[in-house]
N, C-alpha and C. Protein backbone atom coordinates (compact mmCIF):
# COMPACT_ATOMS: atom_id res chain seq x y z
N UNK A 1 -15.30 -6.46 0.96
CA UNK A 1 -15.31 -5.05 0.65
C UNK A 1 -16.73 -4.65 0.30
N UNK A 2 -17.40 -3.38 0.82
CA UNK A 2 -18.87 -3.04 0.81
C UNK A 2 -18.29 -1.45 -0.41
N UNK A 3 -19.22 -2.15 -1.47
CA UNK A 3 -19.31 -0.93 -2.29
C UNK A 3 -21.01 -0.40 -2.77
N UNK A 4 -20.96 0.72 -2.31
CA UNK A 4 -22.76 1.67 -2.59
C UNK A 4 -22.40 2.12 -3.74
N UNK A 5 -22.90 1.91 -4.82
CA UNK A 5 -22.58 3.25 -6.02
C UNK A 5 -23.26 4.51 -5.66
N UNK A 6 -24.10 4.37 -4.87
CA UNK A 6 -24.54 6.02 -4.54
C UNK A 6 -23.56 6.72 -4.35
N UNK A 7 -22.97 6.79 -3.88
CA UNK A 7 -21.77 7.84 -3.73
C UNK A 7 -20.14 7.34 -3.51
N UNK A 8 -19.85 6.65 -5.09
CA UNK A 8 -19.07 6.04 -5.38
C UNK A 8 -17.26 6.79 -5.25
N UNK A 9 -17.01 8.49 -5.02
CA UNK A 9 -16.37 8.84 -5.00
C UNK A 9 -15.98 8.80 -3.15
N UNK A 10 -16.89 9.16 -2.38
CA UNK A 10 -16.41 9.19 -1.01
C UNK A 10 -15.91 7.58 -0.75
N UNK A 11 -16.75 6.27 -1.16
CA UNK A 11 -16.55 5.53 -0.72
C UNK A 11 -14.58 4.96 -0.98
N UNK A 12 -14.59 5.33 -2.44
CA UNK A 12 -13.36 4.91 -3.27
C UNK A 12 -12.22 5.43 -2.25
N UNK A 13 -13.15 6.51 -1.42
CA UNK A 13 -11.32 7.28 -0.04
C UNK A 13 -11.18 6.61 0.98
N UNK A 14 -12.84 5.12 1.15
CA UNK A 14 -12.50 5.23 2.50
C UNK A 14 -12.17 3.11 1.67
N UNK A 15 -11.78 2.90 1.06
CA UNK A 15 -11.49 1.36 0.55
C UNK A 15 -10.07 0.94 1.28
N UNK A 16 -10.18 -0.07 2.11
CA UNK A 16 -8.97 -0.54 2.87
C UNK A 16 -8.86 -1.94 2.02
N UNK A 17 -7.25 -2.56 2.21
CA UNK A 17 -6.67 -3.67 1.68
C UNK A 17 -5.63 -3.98 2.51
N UNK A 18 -6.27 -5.52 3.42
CA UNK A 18 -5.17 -5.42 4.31
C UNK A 18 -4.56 -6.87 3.59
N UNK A 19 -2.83 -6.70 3.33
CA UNK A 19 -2.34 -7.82 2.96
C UNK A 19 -1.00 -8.32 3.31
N UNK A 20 -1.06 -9.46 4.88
CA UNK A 20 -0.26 -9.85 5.76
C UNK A 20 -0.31 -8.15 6.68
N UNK A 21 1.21 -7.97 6.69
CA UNK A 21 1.29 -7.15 8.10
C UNK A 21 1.22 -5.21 6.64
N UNK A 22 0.90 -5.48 6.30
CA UNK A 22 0.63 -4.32 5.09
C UNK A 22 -0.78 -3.60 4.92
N UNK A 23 -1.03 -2.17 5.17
CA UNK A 23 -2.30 -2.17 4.93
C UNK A 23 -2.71 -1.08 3.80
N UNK A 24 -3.42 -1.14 2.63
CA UNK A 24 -3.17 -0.19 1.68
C UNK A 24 -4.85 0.44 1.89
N UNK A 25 -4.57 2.03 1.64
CA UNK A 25 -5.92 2.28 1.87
C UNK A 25 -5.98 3.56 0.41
N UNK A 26 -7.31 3.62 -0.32
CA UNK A 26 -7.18 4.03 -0.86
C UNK A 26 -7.75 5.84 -0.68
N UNK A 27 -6.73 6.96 -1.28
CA UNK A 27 -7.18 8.10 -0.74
C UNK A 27 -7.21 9.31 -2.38
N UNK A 28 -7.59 10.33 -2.09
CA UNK A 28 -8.48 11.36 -3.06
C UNK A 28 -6.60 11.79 -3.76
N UNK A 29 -5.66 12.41 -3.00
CA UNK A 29 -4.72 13.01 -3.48
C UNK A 29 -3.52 12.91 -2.79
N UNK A 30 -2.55 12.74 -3.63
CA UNK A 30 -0.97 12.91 -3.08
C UNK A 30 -0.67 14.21 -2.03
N UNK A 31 0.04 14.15 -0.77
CA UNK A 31 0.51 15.27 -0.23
C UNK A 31 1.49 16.06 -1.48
N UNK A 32 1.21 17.41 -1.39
CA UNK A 32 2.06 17.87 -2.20
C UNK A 32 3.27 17.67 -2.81
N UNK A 33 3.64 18.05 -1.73
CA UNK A 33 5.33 17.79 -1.51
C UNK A 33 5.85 16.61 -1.37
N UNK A 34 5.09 15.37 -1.79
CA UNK A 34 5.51 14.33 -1.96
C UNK A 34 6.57 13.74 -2.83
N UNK A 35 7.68 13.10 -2.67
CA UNK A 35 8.48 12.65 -3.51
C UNK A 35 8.53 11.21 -4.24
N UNK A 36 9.23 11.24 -5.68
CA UNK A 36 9.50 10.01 -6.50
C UNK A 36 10.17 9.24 -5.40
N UNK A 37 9.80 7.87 -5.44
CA UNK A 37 10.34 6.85 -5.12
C UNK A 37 10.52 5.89 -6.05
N UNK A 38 11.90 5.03 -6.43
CA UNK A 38 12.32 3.58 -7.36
C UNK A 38 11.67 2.74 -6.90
N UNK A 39 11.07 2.05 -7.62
CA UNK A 39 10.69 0.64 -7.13
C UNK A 39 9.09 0.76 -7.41
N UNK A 40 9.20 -1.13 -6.60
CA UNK A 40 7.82 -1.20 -6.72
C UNK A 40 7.12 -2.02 -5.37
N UNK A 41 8.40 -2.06 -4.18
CA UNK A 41 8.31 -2.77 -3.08
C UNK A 41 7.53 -1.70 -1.97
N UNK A 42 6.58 -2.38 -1.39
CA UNK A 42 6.22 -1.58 -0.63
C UNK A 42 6.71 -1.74 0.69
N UNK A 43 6.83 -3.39 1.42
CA UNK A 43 7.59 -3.68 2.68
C UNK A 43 8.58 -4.95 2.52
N UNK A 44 9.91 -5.27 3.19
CA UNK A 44 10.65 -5.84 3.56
C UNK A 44 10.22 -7.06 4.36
N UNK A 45 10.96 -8.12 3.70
CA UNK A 45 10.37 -9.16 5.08
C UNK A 45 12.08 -9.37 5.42
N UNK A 46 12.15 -9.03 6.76
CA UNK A 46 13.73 -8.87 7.43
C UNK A 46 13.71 -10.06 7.49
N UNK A 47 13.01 -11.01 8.38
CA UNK A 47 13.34 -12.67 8.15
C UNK A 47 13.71 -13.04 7.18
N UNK A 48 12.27 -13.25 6.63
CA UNK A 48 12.01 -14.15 5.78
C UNK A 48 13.03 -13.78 3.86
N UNK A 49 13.42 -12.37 4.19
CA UNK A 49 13.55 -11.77 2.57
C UNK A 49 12.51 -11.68 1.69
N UNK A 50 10.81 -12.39 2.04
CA UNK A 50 9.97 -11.93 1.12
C UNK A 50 9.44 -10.50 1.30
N UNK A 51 9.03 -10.19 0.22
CA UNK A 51 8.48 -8.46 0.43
C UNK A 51 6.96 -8.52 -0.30
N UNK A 52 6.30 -7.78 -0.03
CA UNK A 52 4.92 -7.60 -0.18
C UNK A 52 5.39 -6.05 -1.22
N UNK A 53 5.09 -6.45 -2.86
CA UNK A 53 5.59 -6.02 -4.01
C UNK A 53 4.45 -5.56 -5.34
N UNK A 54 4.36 -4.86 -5.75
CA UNK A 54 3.94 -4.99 -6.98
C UNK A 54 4.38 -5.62 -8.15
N UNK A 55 3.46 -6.66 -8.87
CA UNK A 55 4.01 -7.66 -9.89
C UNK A 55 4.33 -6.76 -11.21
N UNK A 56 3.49 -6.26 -11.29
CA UNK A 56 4.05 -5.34 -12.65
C UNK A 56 4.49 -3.64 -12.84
N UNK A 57 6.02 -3.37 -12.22
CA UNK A 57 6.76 -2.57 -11.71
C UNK A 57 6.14 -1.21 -12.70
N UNK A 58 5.91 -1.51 -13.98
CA UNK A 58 6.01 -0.30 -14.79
C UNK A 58 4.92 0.43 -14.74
N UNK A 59 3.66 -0.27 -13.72
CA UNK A 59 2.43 -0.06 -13.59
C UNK A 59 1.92 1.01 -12.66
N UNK A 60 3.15 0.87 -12.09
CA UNK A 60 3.11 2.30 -10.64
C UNK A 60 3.99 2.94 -10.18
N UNK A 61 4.19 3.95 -9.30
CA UNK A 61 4.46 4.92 -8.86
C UNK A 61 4.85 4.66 -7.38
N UNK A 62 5.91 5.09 -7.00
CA UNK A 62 5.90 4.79 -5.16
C UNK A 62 6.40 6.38 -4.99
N UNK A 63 5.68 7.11 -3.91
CA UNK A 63 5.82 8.19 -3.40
C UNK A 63 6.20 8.24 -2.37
N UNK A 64 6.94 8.94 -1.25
CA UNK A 64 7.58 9.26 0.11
C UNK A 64 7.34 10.49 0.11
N UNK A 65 6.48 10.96 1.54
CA UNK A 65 6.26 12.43 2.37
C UNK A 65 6.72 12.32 3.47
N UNK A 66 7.59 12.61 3.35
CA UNK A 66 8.83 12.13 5.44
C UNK A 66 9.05 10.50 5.46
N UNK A 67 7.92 9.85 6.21
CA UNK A 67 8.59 8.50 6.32
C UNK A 67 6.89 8.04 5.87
N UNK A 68 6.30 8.32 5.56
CA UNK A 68 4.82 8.14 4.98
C UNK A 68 5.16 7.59 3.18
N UNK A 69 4.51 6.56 3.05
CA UNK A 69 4.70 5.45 2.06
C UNK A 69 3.25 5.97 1.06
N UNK A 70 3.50 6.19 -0.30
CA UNK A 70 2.36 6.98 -0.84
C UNK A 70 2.17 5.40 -2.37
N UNK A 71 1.41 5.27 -2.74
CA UNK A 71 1.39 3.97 -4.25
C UNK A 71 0.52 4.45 -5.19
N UNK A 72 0.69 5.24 -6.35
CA UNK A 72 -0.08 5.30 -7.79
C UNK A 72 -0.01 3.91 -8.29
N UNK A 73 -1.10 3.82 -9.21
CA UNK A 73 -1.72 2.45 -9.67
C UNK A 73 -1.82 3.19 -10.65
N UNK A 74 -1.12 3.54 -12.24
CA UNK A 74 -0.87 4.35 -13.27
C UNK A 74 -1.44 3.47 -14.15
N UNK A 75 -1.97 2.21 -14.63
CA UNK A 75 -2.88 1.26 -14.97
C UNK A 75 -4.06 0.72 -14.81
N UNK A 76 -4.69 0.29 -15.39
CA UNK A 76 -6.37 0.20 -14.78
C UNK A 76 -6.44 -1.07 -13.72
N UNK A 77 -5.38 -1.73 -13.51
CA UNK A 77 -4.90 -2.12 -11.49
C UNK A 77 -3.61 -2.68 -12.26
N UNK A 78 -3.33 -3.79 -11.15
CA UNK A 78 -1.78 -3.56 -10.39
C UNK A 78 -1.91 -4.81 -9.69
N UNK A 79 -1.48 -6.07 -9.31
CA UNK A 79 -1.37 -6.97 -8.62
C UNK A 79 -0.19 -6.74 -7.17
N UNK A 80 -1.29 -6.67 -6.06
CA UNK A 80 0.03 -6.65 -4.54
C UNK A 80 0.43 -8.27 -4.61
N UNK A 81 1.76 -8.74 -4.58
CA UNK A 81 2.16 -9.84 -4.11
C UNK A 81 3.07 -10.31 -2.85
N UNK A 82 3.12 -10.96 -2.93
CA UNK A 82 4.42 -11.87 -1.22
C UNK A 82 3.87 -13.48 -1.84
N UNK A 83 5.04 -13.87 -1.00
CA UNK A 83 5.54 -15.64 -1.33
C UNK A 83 4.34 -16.19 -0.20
N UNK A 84 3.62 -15.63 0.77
CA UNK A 84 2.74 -16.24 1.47
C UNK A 84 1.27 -15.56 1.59
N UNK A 85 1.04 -14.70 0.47
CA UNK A 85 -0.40 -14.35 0.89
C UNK A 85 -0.98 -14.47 -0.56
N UNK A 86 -2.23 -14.50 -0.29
CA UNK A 86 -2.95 -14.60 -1.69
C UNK A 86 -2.54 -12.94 -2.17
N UNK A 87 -2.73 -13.22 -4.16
CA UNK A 87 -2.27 -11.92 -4.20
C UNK A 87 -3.77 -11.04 -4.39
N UNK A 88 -3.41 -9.30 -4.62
CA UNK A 88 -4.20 -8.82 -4.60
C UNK A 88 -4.49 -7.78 -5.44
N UNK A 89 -5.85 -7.67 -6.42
CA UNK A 89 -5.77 -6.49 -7.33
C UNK A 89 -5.91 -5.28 -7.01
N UNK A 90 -4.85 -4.36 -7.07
CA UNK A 90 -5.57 -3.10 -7.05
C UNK A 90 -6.01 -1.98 -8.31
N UNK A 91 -7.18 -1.83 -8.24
CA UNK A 91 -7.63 -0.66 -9.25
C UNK A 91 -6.91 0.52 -9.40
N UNK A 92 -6.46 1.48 -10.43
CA UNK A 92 -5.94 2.42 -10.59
C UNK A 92 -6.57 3.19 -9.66
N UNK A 93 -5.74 4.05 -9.29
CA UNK A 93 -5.62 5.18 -8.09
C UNK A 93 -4.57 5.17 -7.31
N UNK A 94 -4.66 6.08 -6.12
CA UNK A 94 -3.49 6.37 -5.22
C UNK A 94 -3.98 6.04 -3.91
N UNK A 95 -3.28 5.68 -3.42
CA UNK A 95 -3.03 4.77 -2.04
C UNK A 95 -1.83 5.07 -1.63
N UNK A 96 -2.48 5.19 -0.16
CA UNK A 96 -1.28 5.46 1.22
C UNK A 96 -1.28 3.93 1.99
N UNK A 97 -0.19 3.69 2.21
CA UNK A 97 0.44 2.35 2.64
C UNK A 97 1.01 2.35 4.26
N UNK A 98 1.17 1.49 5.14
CA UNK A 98 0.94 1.24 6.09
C UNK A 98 1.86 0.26 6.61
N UNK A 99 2.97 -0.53 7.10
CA UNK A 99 3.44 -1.62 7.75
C UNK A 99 2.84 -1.86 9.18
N UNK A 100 2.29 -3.01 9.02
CA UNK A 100 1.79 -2.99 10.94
C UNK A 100 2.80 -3.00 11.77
N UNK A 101 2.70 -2.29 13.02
CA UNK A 101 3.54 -2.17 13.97
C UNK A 101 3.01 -2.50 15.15
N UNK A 102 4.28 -2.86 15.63
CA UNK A 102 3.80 -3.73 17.24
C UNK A 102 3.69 -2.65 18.07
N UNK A 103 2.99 -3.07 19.05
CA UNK A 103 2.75 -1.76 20.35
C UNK A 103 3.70 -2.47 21.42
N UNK A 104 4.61 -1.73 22.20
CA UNK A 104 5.28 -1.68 23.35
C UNK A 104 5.10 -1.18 24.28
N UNK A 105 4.79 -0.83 25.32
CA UNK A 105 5.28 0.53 26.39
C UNK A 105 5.51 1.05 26.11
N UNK A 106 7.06 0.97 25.50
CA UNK A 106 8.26 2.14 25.72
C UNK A 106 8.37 2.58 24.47
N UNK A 107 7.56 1.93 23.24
CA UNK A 107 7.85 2.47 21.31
C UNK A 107 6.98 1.65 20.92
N UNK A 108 6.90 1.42 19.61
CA UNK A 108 5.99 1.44 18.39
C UNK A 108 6.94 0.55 17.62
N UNK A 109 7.24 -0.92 17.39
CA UNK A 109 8.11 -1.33 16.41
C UNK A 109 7.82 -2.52 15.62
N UNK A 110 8.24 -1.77 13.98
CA UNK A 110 7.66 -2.36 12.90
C UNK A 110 7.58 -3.63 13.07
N UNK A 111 6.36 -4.72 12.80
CA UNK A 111 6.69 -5.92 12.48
C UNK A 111 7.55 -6.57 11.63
N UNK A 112 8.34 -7.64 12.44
CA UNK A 112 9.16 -8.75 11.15
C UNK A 112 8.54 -9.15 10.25
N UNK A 113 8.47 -9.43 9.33
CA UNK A 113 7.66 -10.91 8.43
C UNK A 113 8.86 -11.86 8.22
């Protein structure tokens, strides 16, 4: 990760975190009309049953705008975890979330883990 303090606010919108098929990027503000979401899971592993999670649930926020995945970090960070990736800190703020998806021809479909 490349951080300039010169202009420590643009950079903080453009900070990516990619972890397994998950990619968290960090951005300035919630869509409005965004809604509460329970939990603290961000993706499903349909195989496997592991999920790529936040370790300390009370620490954040999960938001939904249509099918768009939104994550407050309401603590000064937040650990991303799964049973196979190293885990990962994130600093307080808000982040829009991502599942990688396979490319087809004919559709766009989410990866298994």
């Amino acid at each position: 990760m490349f951080n300039n303090s010169n202009n420590s606010q643009a950079n903080q919108s453009s900070v990516l975190y990619r972890h397994g098929d998950v990619l968290v990027k960090r951005i300035v503000t919630l869509p409005v009309a965004a809604q509460k979401r329970i939990g603290a899971t961000l993706a499903h592993g349909e195989i496997t049953g592991h999920s790529h999670r936040i370790q300390q649930s009370n620490a954040v926020q999960l938001w939904a705008y249509g099918s768009d995945l939104f994550l407050e970090v309401k603590e000064a960070s937040a650990t991303l975890v799964h049973e196979e990736h190293r885990a990962i800190e994130l600093p307080q703020g808000l982040y829009r979330v991502w599942k990688q998806r396979e490319y087809r021809p004919d559709t766009y479909v989410e990866v298994m883990d």
